[in-house]
Protein backbone atom coordinates (compact mmCIF):
# COMPACT_ATOMS: atom_id res chain seq x y z
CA UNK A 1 0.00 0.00 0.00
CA UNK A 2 3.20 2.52 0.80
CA UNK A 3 4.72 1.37 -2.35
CA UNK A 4 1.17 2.36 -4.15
CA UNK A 5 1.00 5.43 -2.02
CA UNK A 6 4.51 6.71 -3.16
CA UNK A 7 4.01 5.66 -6.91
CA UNK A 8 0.97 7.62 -7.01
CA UNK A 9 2.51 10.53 -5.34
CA UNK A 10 5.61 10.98 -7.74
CA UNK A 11 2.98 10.11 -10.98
CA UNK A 12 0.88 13.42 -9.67
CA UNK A 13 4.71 15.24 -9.29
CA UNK A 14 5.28 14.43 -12.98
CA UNK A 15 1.25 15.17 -14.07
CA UNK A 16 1.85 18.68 -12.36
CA UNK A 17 5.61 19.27 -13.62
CA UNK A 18 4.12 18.33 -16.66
CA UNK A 19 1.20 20.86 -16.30
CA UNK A 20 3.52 23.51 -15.43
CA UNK A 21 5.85 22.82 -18.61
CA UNK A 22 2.80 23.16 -20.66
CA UNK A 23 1.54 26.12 -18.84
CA UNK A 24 5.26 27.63 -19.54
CA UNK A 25 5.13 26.75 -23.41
CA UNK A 26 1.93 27.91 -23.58
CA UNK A 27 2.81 31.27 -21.95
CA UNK A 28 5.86 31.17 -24.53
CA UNK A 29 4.44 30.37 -27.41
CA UNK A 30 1.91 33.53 -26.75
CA UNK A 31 4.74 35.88 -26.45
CA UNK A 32 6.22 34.59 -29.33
CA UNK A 33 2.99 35.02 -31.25
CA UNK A 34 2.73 38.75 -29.67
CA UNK A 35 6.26 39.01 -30.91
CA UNK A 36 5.66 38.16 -34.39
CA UNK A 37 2.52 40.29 -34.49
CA UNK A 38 4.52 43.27 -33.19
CA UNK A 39 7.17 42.97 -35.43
CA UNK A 40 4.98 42.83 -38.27
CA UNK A 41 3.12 45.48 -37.49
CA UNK A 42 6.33 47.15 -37.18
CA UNK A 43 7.37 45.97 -40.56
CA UNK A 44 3.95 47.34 -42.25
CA UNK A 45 5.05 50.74 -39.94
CA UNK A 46 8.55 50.86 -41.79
CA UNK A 47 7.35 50.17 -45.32
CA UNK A 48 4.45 52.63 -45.26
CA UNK A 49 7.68 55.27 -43.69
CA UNK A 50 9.93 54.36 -46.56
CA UNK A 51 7.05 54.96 -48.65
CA UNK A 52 6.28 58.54 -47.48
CA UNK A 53 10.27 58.94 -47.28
CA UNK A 54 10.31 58.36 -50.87
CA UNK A 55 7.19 60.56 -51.46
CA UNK A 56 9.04 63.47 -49.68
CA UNK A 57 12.31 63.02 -50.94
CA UNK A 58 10.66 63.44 -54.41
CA UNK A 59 8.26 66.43 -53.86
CA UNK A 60 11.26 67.72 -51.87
CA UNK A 61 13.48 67.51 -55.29
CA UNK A 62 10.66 69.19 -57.00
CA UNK A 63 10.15 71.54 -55.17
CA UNK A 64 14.04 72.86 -55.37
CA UNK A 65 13.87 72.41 -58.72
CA UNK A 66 11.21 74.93 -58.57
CA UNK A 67 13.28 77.16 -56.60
CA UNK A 68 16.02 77.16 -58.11
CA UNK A 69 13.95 77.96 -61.64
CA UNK A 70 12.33 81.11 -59.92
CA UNK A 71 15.78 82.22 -58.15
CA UNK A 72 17.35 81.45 -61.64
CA UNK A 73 14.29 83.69 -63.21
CA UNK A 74 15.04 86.28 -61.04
CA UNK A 75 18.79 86.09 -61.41
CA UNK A 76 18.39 86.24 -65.88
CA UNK A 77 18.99 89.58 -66.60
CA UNK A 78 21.94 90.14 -64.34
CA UNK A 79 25.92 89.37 -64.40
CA UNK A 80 28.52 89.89 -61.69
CA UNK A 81 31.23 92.26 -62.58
CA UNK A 82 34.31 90.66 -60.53
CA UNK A 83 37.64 92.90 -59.63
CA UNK A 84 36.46 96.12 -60.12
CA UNK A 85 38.53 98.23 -57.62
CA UNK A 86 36.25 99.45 -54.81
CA UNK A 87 34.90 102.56 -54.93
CA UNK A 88 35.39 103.08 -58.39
CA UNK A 89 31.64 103.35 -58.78
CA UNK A 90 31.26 106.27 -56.86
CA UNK A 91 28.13 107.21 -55.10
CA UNK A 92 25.80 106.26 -58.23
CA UNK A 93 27.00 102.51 -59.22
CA UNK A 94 24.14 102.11 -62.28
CA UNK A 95 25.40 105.87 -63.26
CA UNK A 96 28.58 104.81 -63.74
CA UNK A 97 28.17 101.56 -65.06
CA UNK A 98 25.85 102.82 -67.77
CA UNK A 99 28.84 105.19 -68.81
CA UNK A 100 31.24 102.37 -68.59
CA UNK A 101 30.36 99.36 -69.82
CA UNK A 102 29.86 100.70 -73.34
CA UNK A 103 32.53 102.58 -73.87
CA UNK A 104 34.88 100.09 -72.04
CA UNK A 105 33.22 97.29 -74.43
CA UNK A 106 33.41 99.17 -76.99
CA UNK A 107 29.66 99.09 -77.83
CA UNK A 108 28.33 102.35 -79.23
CA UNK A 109 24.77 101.13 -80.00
CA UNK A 110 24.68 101.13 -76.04
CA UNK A 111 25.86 104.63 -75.46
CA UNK A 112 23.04 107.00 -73.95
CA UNK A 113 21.30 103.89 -74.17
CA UNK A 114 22.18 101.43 -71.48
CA UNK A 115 19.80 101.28 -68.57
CA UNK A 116 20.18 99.64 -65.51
CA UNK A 117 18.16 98.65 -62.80
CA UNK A 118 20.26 98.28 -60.31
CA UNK A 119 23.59 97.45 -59.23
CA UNK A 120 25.13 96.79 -55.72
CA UNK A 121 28.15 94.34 -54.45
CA UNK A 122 27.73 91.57 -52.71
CA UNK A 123 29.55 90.22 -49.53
CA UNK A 124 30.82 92.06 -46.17
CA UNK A 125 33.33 94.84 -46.17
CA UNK A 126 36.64 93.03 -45.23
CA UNK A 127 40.38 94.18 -45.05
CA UNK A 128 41.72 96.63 -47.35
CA UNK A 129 43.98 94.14 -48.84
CA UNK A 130 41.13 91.52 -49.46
CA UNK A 131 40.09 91.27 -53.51
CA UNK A 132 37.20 93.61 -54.29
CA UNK A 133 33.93 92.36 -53.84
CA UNK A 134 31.88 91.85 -56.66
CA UNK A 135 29.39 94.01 -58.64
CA UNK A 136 25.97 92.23 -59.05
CA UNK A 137 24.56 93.79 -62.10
CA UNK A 138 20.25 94.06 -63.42
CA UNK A 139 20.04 94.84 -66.54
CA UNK A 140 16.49 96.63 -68.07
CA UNK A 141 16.44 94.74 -71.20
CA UNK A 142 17.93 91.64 -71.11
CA UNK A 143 18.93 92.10 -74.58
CA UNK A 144 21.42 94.68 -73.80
CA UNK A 145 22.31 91.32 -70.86
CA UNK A 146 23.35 89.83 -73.91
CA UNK A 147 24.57 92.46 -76.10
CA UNK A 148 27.71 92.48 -73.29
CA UNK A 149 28.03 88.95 -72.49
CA UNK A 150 28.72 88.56 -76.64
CA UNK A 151 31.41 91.61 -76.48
CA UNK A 152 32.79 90.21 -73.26
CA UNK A 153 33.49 87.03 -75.17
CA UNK A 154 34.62 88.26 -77.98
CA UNK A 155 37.11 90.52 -76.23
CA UNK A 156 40.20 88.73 -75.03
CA UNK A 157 40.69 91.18 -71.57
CA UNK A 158 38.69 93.56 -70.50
CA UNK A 159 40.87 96.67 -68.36
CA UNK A 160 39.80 99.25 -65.61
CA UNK A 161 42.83 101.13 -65.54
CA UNK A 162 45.13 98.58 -66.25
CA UNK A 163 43.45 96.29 -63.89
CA UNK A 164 41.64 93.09 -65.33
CA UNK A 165 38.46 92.57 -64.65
CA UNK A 166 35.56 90.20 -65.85
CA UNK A 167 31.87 89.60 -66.10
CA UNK A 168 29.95 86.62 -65.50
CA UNK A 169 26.35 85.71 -65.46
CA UNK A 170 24.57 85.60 -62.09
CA UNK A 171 23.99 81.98 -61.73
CA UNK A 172 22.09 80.43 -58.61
CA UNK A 173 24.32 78.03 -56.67
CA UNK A 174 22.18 74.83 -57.77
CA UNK A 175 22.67 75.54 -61.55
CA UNK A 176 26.55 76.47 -61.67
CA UNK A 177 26.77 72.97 -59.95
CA UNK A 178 24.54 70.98 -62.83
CA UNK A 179 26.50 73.00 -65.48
CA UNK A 180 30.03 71.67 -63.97
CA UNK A 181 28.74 67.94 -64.16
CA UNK A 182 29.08 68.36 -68.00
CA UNK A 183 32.60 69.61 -67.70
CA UNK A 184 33.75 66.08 -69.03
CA UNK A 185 31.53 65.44 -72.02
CA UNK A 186 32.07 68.72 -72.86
CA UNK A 187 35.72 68.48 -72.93
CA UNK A 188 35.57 65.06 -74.92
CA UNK A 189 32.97 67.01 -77.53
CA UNK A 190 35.56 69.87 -77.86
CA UNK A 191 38.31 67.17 -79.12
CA UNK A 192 36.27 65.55 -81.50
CA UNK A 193 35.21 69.14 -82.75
CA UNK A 194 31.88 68.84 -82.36
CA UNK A 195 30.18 71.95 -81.40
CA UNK A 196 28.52 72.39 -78.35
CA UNK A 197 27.12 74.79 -75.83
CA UNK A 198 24.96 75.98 -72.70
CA UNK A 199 21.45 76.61 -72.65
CA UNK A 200 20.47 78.47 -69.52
CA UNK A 201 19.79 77.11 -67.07
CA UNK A 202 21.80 73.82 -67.27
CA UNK A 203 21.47 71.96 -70.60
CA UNK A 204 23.96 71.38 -73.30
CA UNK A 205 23.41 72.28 -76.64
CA UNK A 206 24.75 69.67 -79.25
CA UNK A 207 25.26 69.96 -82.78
CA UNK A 208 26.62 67.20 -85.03
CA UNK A 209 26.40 66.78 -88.98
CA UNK A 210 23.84 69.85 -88.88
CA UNK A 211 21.75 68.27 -86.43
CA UNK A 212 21.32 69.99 -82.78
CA UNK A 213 20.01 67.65 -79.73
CA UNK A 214 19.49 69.24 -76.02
CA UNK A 215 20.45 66.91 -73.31
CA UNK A 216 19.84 67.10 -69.39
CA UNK A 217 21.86 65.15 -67.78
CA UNK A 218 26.00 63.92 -69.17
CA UNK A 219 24.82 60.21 -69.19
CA UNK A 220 22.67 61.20 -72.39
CA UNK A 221 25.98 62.72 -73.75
CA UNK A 222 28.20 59.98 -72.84
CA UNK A 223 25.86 57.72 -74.66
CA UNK A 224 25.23 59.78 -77.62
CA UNK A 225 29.47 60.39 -77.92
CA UNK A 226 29.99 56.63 -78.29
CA UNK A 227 27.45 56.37 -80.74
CA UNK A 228 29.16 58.49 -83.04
CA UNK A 229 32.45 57.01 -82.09
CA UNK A 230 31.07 53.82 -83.32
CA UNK A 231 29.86 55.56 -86.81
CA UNK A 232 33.41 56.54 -86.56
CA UNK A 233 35.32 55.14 -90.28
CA UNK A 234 37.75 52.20 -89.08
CA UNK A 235 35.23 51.18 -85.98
CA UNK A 236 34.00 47.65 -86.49
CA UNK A 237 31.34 45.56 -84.41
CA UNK A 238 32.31 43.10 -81.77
């Protein structure tokens, strides 16, 4: 009857160690399954993130692109005038501008003509010894903009009493980048002699065998280069 007693006793031990094993699993396997259910909520949480990331990130580029159009809008009928000695505009910078820049050009359809908007220079006042700041430059009529960006080019140095000094258009920070990514294919067009050039505000203008093609980014030039390297007499197909 002991024997019975104790065999009976360690069978309910096992039954309830048993019990409590399952009770543990049990317990386990729900905070597994909360687990799982978290994470993939989390999951859906990061996908639906990246999504809206992505949306941002592109009505973010958009929008720059727009700003950079209207700050490039506002920028098209000026040019910076760089190393002109300070204070050799005087008290009336468009004043003197109008009187210089045509006769300094050389361009008498613009004398008594010339009218400028405005004209100011940018950056703080620093030491005397420090290169002269530059002269930001709004033309009127952006024709006469252009009338002295041709004569600019056209003449090899321009002189303020005996002092060198050059003109640039006003570009916004954005553009002058976009335009330096097609330094390269530019370079490679200008050895093969094909003519080129920029179209404001940052496409290049390409034109081979009478045909001109605008392209917006240097891939599209890259790609159109070795096609006519493969037209190219002597080229043959692999």
């Amino acid at each position: 009857m002991a024997l019975q007693t104790d065999f009976s006793n360690r069978q309910d031990g096992v039954l309830a160690a048993i019990a409590g094993m399952r009770k543990e699993v049990g317990e386990c396997m729900e905070r597994v399954n909360n687990a799982e259910l978290r994470i993939s909520g989390t999951e859906d949480t990061i996908i639906q993130l990246q999504a809206k990331v992505q949306s941002l990130e592109s009505k973010n580029k958009v929008m720059e692109e727009k700003v950079i159009d209207l700050e490039a809008r506002s920028r098209s009928s000026n040019l910076r005038l760089v190393n002109m000695p300070a204070k050799a505009e005087g008290d009336d910078a468009c004043l003197f501008l109008e009187k210089w820049i045509p006769e300094a050009l050389d361009i008498p359809s613009l004398n008594s003509k010339l009218t400028l908007v405005c004209a100011h220079r940018i950056g703080q006042r620093s030491d005397p010894n420090a290169p002269p700041r530059t002269l930001i430059i709004k033309f009127l009529n952006d024709r006469d903009k252009m009338t002295v960006l041709k004569a600019v080019r056209a003449k090899k140095q321009l002189l303020y009493k005996d002092r060198p000094v050059r003109f640039y258009p006003d570009l916004v920070a954005g553009i002058h980048k976009k335009q330096k990514e097609f330094d390269a294919v530019s370079q490679k067009l200008r050895t093969m002699g094909i003519r080129y050039g920029m179209l404001l505000p940052a496409k290049l203008l390409v034109t081979h065998k009478d045909k001109t093609q605008t392209f917006e980014n240097p891939a599209d030039v890259e790609a159109f280069i070795r096609r006519i390297e493969e037209e190219m007499p002597g080229r043959t197909g692999l």
